[in-house]
PDB file of N, CA and C in Angstrom:
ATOM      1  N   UNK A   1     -26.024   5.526 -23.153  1.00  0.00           N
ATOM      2  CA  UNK A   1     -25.824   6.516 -22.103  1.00  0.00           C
ATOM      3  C   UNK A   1     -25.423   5.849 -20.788  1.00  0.00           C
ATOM      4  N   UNK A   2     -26.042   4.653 -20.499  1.00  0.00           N
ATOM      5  CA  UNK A   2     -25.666   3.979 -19.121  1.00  0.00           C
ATOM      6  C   UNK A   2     -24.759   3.894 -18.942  1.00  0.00           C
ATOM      7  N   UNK A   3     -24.079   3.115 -20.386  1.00  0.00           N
ATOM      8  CA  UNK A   3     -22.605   2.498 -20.659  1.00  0.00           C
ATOM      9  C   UNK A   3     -21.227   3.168 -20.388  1.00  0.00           C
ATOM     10  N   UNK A   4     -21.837   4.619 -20.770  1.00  0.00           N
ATOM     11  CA  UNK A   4     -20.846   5.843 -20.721  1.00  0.00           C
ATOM     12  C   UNK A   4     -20.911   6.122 -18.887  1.00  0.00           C
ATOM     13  N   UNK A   5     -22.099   6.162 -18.750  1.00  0.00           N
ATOM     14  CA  UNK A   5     -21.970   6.743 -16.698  1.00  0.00           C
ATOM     15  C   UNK A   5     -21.404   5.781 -16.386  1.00  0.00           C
ATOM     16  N   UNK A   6     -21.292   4.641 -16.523  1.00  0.00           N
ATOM     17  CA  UNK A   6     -20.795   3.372 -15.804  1.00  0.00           C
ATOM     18  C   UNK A   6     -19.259   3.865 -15.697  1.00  0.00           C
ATOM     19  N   UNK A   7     -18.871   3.608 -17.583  1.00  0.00           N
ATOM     20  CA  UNK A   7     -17.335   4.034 -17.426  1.00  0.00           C
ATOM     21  C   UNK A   7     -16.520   5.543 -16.559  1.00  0.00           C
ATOM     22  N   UNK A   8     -17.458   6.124 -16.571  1.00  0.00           N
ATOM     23  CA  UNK A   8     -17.034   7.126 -15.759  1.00  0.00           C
ATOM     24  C   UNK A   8     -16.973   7.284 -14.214  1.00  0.00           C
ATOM     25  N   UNK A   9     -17.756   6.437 -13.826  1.00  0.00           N
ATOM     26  CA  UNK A   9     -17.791   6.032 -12.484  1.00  0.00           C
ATOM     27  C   UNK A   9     -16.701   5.371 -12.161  1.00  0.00           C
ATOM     28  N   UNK A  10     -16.708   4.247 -12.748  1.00  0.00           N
ATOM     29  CA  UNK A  10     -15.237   3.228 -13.261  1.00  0.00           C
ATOM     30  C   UNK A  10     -14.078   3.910 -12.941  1.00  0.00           C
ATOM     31  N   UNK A  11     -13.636   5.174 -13.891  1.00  0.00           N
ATOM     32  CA  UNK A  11     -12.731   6.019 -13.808  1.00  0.00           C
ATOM     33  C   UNK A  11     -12.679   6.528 -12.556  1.00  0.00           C
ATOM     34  N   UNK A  12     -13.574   7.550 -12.146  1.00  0.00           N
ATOM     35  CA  UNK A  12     -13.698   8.401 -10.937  1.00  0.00           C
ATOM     36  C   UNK A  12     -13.144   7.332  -9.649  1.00  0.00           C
ATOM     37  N   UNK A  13     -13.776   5.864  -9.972  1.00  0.00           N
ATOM     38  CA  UNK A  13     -13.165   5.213  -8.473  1.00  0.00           C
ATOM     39  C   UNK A  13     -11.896   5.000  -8.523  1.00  0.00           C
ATOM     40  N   UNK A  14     -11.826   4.650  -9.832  1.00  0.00           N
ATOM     41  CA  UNK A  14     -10.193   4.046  -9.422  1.00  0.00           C
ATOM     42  C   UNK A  14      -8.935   5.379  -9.352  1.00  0.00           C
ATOM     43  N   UNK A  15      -9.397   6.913  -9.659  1.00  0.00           N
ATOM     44  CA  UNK A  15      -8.918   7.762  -9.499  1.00  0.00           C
ATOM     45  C   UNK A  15      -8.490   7.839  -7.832  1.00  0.00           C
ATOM     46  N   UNK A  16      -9.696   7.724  -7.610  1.00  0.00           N
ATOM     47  CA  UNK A  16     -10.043   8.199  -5.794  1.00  0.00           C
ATOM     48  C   UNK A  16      -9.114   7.289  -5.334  1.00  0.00           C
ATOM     49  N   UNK A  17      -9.254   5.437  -5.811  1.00  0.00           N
ATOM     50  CA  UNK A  17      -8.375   4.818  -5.237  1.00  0.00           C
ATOM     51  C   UNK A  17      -6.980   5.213  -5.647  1.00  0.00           C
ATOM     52  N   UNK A  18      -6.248   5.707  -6.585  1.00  0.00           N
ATOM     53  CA  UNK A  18      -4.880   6.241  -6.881  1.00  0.00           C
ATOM     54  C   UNK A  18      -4.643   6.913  -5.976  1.00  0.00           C
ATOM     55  N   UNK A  19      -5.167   7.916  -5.738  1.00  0.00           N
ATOM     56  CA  UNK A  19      -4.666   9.476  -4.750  1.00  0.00           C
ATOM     57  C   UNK A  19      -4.973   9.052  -3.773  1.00  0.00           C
ATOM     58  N   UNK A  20      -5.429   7.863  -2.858  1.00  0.00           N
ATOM     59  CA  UNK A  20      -5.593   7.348  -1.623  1.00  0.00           C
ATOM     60  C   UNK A  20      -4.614   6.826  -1.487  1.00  0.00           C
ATOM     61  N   UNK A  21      -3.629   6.022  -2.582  1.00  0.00           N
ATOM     62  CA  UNK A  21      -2.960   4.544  -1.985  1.00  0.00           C
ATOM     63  C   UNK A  21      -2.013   5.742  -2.721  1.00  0.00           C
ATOM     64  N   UNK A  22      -0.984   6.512  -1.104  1.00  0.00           N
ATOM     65  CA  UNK A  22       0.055   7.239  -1.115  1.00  0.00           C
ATOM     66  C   UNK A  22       0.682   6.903   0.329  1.00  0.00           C
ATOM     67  N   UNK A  23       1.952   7.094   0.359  1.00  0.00           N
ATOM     68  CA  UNK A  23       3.079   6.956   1.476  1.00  0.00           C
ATOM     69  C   UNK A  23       3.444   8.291   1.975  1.00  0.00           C
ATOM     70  N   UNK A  24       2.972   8.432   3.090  1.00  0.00           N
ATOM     71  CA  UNK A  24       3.468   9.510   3.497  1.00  0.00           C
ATOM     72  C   UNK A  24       4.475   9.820   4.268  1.00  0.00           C
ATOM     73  N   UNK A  25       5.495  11.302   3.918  1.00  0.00           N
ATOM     74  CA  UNK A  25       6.347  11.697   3.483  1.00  0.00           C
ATOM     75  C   UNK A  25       7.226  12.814   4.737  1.00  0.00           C
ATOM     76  N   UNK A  26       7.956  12.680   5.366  1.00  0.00           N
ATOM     77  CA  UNK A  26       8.817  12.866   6.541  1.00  0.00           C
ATOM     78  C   UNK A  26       9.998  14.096   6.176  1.00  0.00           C
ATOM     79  N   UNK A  27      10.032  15.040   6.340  1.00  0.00           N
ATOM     80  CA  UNK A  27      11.333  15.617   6.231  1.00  0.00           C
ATOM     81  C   UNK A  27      11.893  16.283   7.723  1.00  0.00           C
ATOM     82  N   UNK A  28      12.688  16.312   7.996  1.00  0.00           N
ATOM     83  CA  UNK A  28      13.001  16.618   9.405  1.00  0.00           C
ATOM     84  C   UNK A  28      14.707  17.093   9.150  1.00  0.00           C
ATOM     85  N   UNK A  29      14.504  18.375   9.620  1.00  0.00           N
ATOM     86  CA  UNK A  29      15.547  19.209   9.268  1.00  0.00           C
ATOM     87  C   UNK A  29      16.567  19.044  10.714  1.00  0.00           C
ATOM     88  N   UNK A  30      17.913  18.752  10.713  1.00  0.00           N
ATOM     89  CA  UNK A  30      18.872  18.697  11.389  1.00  0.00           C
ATOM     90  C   UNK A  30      19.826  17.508  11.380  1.00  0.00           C
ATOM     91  N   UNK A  31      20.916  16.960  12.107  1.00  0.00           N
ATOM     92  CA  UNK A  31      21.602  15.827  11.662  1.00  0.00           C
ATOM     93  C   UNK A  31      20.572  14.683  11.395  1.00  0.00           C
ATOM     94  N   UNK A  32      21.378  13.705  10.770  1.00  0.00           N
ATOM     95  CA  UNK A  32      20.551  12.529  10.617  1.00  0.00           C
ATOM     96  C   UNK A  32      21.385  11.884  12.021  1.00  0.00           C
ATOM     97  N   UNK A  33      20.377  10.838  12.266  1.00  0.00           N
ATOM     98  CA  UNK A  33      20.460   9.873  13.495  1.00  0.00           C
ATOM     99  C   UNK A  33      21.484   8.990  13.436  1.00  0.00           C
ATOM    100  N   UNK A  34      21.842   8.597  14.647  1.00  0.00           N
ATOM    101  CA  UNK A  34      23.167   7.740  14.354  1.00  0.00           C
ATOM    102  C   UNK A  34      24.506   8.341  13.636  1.00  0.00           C
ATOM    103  N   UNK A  35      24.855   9.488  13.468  1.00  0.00           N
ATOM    104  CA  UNK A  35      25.954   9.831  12.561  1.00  0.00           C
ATOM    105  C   UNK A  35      26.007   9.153  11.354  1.00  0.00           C
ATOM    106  N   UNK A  36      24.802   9.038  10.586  1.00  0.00           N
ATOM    107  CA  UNK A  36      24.777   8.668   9.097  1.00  0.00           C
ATOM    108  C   UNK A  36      25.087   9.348   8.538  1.00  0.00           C
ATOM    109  N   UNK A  37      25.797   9.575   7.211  1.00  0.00           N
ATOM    110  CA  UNK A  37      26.155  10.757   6.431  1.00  0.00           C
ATOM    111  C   UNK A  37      24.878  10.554   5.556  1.00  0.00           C
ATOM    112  N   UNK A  38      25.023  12.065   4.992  1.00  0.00           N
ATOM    113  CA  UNK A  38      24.642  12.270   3.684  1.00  0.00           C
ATOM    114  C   UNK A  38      24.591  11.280   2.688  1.00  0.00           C
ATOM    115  N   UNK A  39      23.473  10.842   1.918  1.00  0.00           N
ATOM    116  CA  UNK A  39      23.729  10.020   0.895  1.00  0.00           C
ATOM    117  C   UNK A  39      23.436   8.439   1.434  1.00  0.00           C
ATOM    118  N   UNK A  40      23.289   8.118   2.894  1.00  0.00           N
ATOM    119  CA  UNK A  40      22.956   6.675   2.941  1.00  0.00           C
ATOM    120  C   UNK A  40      21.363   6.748   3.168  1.00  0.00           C
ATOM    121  N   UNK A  41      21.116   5.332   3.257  1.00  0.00           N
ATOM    122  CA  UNK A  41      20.003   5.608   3.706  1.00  0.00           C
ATOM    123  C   UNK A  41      19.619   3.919   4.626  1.00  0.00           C
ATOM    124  N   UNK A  42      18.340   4.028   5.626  1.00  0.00           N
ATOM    125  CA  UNK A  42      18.053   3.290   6.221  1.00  0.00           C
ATOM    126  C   UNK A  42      16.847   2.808   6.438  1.00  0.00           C
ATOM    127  N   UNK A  43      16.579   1.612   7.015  1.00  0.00           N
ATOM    128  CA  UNK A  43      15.111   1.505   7.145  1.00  0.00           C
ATOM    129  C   UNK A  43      14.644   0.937   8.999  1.00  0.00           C
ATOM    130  N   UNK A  44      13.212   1.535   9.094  1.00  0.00           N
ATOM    131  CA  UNK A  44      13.372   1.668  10.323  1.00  0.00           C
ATOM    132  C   UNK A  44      11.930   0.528  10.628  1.00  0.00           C
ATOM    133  N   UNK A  45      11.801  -0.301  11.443  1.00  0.00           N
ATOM    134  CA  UNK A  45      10.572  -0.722  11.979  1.00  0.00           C
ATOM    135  C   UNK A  45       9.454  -0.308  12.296  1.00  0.00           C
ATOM    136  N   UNK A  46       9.689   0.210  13.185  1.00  0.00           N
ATOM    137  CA  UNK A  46       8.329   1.115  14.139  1.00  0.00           C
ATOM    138  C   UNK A  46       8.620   2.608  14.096  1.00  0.00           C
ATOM    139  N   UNK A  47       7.853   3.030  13.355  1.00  0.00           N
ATOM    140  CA  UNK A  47       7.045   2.672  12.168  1.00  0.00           C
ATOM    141  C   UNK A  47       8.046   2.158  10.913  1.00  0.00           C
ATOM    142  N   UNK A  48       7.142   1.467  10.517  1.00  0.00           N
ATOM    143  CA  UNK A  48       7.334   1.362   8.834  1.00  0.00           C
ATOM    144  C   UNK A  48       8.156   2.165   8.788  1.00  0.00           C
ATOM    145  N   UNK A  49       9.002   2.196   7.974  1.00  0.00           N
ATOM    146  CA  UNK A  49       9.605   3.603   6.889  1.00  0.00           C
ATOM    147  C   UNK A  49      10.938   2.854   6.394  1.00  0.00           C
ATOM    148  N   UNK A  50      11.143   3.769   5.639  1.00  0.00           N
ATOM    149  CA  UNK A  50      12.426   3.880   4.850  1.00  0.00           C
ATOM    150  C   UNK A  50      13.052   5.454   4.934  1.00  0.00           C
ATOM    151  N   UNK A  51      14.112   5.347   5.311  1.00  0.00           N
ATOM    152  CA  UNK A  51      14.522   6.877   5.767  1.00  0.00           C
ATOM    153  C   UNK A  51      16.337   7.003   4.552  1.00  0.00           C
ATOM    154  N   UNK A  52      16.185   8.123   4.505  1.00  0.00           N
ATOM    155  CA  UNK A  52      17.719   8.678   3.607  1.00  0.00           C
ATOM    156  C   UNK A  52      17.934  10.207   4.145  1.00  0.00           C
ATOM    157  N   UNK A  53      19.188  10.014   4.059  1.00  0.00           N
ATOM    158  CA  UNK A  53      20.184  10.946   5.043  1.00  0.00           C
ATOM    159  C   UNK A  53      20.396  12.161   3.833  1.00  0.00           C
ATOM    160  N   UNK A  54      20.078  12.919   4.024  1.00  0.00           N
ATOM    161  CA  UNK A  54      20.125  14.594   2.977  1.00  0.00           C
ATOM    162  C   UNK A  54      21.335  15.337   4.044  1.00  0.00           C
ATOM    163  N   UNK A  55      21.642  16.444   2.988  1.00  0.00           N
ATOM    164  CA  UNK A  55      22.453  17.662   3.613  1.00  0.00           C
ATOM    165  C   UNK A  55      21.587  18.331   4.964  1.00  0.00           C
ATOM    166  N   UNK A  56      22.497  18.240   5.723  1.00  0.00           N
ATOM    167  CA  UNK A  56      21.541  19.089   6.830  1.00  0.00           C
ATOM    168  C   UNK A  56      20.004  18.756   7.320  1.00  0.00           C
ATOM    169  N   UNK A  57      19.967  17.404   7.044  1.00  0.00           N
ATOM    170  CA  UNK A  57      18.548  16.648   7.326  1.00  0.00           C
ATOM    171  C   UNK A  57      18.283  15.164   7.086  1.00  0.00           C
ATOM    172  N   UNK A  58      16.746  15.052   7.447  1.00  0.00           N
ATOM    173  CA  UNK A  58      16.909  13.512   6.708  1.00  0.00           C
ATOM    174  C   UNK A  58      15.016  13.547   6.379  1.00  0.00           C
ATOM    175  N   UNK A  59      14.911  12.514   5.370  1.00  0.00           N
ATOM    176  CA  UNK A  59      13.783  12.879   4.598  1.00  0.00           C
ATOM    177  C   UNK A  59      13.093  10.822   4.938  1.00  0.00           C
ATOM    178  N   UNK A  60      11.748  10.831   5.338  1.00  0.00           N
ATOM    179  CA  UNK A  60      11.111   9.256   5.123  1.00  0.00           C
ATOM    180  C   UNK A  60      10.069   8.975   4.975  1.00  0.00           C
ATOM    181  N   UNK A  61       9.896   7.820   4.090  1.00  0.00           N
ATOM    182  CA  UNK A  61       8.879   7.610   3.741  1.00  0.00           C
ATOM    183  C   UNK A  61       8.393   6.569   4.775  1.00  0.00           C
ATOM    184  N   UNK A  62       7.186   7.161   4.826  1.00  0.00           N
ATOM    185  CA  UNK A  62       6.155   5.907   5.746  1.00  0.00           C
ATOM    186  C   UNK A  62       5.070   5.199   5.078  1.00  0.00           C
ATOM    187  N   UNK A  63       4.377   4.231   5.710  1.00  0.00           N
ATOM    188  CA  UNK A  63       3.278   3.512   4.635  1.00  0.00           C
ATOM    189  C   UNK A  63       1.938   4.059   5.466  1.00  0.00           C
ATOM    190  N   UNK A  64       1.041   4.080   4.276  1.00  0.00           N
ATOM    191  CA  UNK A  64       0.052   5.076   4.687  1.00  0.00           C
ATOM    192  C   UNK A  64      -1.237   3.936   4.145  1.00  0.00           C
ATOM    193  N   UNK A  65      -0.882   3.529   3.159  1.00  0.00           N
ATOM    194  CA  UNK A  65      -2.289   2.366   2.607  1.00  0.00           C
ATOM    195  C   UNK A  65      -1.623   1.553   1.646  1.00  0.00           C
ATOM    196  N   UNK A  66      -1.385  -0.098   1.860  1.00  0.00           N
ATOM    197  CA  UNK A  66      -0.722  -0.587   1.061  1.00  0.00           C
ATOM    198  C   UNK A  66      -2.471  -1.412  -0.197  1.00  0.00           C
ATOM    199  N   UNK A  67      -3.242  -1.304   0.192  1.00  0.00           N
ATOM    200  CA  UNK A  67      -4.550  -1.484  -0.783  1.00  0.00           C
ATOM    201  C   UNK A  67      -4.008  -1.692  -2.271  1.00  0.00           C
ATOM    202  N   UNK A  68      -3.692  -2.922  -2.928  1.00  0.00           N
ATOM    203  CA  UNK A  68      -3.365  -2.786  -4.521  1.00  0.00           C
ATOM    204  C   UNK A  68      -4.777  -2.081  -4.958  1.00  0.00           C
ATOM    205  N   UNK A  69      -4.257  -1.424  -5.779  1.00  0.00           N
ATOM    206  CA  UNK A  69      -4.962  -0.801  -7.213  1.00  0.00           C
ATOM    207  C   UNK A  69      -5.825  -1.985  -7.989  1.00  0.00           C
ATOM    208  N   UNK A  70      -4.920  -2.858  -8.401  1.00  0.00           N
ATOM    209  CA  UNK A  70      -5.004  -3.513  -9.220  1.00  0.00           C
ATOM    210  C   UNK A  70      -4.818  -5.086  -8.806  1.00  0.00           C
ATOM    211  N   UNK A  71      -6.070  -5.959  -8.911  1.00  0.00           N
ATOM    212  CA  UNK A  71      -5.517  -6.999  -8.763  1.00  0.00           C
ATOM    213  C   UNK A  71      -6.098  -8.340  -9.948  1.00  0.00           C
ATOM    214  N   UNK A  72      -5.702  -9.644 -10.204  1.00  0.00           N
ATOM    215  CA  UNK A  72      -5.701 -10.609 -10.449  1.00  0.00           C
ATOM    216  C   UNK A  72      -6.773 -10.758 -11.271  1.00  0.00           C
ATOM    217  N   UNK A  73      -7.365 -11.401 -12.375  1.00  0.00           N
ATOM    218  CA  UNK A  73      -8.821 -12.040 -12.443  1.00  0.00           C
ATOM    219  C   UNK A  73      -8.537 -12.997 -11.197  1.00  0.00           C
ATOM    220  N   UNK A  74     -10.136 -13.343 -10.519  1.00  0.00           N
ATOM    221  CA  UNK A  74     -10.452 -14.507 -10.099  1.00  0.00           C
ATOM    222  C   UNK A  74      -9.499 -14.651  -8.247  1.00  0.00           C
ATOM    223  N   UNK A  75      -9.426 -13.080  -7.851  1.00  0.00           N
ATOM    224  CA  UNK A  75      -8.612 -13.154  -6.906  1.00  0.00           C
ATOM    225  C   UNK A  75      -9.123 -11.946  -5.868  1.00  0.00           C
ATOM    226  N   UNK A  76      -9.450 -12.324  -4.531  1.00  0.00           N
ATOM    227  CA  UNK A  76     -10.258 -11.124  -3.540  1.00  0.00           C
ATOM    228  C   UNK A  76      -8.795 -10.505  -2.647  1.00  0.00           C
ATOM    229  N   UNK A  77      -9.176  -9.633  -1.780  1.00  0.00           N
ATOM    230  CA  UNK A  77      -8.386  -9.224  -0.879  1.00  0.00           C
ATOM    231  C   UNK A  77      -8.612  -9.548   0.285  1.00  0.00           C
ATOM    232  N   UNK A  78      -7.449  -9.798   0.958  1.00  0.00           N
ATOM    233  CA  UNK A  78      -7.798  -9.893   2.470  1.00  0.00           C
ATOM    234  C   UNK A  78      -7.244  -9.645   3.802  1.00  0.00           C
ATOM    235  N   UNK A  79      -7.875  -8.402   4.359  1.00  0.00           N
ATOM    236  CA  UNK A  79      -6.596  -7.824   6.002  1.00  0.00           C
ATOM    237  C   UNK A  79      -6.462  -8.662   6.489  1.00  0.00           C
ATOM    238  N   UNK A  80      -4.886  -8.093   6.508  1.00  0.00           N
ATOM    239  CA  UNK A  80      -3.895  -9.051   7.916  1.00  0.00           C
ATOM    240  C   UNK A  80      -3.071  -8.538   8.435  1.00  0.00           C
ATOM    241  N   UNK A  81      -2.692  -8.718   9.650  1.00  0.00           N
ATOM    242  CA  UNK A  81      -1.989  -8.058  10.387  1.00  0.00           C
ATOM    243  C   UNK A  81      -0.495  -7.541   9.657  1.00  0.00           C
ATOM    244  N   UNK A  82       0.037  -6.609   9.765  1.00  0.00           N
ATOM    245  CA  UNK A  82       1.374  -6.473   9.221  1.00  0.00           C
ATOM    246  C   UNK A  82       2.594  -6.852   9.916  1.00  0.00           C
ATOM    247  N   UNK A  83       3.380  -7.333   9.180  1.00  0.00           N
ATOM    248  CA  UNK A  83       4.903  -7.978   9.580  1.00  0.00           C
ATOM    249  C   UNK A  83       5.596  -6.919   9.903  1.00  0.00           C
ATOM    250  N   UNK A  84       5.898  -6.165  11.227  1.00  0.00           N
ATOM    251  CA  UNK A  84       6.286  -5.401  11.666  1.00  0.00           C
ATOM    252  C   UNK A  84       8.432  -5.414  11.507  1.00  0.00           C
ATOM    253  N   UNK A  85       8.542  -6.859  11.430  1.00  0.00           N
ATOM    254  CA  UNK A  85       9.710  -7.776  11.519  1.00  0.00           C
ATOM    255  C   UNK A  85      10.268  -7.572   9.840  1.00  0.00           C
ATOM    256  N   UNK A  86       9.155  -7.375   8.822  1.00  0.00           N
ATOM    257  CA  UNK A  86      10.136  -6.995   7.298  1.00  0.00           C
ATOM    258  C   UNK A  86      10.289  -5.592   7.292  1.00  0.00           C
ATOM    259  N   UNK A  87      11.363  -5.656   6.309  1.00  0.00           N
ATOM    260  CA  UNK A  87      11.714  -4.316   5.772  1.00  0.00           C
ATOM    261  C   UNK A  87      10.445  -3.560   4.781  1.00  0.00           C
ATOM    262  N   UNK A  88      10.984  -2.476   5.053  1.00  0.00           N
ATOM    263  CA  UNK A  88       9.769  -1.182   4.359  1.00  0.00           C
ATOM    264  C   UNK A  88      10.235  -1.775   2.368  1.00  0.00           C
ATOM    265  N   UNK A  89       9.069  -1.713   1.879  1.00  0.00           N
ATOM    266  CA  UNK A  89       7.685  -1.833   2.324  1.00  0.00           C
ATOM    267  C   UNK A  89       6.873  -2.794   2.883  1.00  0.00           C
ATOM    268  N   UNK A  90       7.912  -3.721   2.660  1.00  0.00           N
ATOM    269  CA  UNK A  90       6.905  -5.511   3.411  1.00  0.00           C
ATOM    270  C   UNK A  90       6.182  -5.261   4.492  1.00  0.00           C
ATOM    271  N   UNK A  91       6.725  -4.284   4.993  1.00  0.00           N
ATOM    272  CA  UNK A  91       6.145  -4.543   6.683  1.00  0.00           C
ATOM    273  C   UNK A  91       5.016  -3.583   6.921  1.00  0.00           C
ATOM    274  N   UNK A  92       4.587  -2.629   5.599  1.00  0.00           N
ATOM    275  CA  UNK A  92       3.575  -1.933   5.572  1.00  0.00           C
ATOM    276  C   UNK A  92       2.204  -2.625   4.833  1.00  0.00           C
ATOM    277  N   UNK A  93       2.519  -4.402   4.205  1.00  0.00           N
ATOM    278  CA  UNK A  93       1.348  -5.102   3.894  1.00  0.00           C
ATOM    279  C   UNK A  93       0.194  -5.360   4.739  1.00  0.00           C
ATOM    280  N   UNK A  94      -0.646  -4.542   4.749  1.00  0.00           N
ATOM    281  CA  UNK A  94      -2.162  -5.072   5.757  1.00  0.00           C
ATOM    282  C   UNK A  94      -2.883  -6.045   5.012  1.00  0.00           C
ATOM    283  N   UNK A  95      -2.469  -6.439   3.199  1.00  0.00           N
ATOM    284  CA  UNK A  95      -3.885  -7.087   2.946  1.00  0.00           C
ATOM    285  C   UNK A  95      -2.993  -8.140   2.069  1.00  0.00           C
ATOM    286  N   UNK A  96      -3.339  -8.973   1.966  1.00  0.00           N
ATOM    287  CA  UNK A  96      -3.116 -10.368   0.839  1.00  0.00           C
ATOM    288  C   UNK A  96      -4.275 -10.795  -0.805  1.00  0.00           C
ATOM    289  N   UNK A  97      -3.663 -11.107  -1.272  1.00  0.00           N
ATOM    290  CA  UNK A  97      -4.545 -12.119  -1.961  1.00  0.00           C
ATOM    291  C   UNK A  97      -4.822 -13.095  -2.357  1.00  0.00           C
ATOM    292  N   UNK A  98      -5.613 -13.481  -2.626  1.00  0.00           N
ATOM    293  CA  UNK A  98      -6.202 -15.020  -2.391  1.00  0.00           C
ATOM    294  C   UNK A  98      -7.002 -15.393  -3.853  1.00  0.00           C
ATOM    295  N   UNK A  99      -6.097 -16.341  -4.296  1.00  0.00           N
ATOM    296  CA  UNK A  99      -6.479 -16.570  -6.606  1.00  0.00           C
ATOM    297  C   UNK A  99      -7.172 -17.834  -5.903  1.00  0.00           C
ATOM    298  N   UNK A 100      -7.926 -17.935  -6.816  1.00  0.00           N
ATOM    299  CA  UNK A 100      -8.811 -19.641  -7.459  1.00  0.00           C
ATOM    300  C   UNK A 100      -7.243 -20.350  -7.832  1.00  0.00           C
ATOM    301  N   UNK A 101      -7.419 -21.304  -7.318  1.00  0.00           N
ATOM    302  CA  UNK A 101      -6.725 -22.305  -7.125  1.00  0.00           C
ATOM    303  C   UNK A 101      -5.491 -22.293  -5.637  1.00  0.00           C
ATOM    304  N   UNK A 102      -5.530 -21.695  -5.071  1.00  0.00           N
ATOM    305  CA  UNK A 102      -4.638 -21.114  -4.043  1.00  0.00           C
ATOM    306  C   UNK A 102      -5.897 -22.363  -2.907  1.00  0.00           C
ATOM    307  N   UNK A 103      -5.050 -23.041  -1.857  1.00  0.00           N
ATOM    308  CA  UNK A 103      -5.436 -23.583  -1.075  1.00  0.00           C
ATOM    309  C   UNK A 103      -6.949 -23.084  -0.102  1.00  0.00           C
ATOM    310  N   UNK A 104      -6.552 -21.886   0.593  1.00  0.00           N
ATOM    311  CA  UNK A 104      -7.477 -20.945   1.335  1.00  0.00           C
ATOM    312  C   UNK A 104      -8.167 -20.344   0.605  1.00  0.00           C
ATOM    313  N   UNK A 105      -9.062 -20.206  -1.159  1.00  0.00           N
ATOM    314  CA  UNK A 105      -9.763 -20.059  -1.693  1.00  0.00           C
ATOM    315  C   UNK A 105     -10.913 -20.011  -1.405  1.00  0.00           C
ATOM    316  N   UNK A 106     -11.935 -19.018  -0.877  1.00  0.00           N
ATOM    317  CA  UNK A 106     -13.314 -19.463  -0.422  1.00  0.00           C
ATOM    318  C   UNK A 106     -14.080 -18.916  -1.200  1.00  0.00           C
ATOM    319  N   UNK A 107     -15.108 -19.422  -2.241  1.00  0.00           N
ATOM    320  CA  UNK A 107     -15.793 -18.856  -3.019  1.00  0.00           C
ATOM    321  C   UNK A 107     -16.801 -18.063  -2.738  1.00  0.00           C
ATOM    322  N   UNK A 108     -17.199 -18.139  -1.314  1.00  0.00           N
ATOM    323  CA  UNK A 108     -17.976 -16.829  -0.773  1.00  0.00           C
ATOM    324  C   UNK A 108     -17.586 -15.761  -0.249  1.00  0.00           C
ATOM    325  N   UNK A 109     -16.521 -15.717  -0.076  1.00  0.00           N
ATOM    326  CA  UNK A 109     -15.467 -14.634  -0.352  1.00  0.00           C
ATOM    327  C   UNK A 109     -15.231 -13.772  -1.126  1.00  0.00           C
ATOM    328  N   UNK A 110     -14.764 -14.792  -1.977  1.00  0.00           N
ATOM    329  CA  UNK A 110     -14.871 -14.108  -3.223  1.00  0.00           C
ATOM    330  C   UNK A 110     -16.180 -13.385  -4.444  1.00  0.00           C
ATOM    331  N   UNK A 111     -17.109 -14.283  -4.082  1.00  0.00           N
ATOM    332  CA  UNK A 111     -18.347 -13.313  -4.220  1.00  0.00           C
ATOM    333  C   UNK A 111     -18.542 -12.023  -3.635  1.00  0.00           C
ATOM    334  N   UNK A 112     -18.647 -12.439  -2.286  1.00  0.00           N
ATOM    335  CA  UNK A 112     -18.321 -11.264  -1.745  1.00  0.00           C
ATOM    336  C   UNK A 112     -17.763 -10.156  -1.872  1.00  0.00           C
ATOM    337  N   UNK A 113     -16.773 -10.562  -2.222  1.00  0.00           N
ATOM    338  CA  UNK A 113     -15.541  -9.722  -2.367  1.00  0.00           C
ATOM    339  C   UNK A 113     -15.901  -8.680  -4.018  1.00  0.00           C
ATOM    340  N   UNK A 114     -16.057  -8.832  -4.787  1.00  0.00           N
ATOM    341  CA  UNK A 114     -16.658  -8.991  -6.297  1.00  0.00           C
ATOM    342  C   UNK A 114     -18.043  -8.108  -5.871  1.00  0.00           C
ATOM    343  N   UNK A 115     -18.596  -8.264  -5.482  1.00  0.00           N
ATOM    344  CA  UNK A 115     -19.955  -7.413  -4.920  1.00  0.00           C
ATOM    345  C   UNK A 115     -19.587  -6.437  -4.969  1.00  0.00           C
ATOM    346  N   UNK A 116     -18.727  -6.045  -4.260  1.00  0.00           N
ATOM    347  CA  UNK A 116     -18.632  -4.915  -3.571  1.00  0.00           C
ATOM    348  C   UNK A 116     -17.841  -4.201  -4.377  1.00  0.00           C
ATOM    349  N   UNK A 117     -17.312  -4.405  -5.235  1.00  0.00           N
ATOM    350  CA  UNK A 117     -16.604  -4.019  -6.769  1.00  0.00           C
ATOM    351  C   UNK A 117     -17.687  -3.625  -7.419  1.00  0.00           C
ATOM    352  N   UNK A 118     -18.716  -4.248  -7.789  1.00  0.00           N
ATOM    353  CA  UNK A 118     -19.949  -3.874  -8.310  1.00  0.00           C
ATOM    354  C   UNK A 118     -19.996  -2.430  -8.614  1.00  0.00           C
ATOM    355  N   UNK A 119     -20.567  -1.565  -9.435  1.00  0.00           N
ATOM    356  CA  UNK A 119     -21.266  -0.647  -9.581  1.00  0.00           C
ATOM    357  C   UNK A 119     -22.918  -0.311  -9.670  1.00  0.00           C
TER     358      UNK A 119
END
């Protein structure tokens, strides 16, 4: 019975984390900027985004939580400032990771880090 609540918990988080780690979504009805036509598309800095030129509008995506889902055996996460200077999505990375064997490896970190994964 434990085994089963566990896995379901299991499930339920990483659900919650799916429907969290989303980009949110811009439509703005009238020319696109710059005399872009229809059909191109661009990417913009501040903010984040990636933008494309529609009929009679323009539609963009912004970064809302770049948090992997999924990461590495043997590898924690860690915030950092975002590269405002790359293109979407690079420039929407807040977090890194950090594997066993990687230089900046700190094993209390990574405990840490692993804890809190815990159920």
């Amino acid at each position: 019975m434990y085994q089963g609540m566990k896995s379901i918990l299991i499930v339920l988080v990483l659900t919650i984390f799916s429907v969290s780690i989303t980009a949110r979504f811009t439509y703005i009805v009238g020319e696109c900027p710059g005399g872009v036509e229809p059909g191109s598309e661009w990417f913009e800095q501040t903010p984040c985004r990636r933008c494309r030129c529609v009929e009679n509008a323009y539609e963009c995506d912004d970064c809302e939580n770049d948090t992997p889902l999924f990461l590495q055996d043997n590898c924690y996460l860690v915030k950092k400032k975002a590269d405002n200077s790359a293109k979407y999505p690079k420039c929407c990375q807040t977090h890194t990771s950090i594997c066993k064997g990687d230089s900046n490896f700190d094993q209390i970190a990574f405990e840490t880090f692993i804890g809190t994964l815990q159920l």
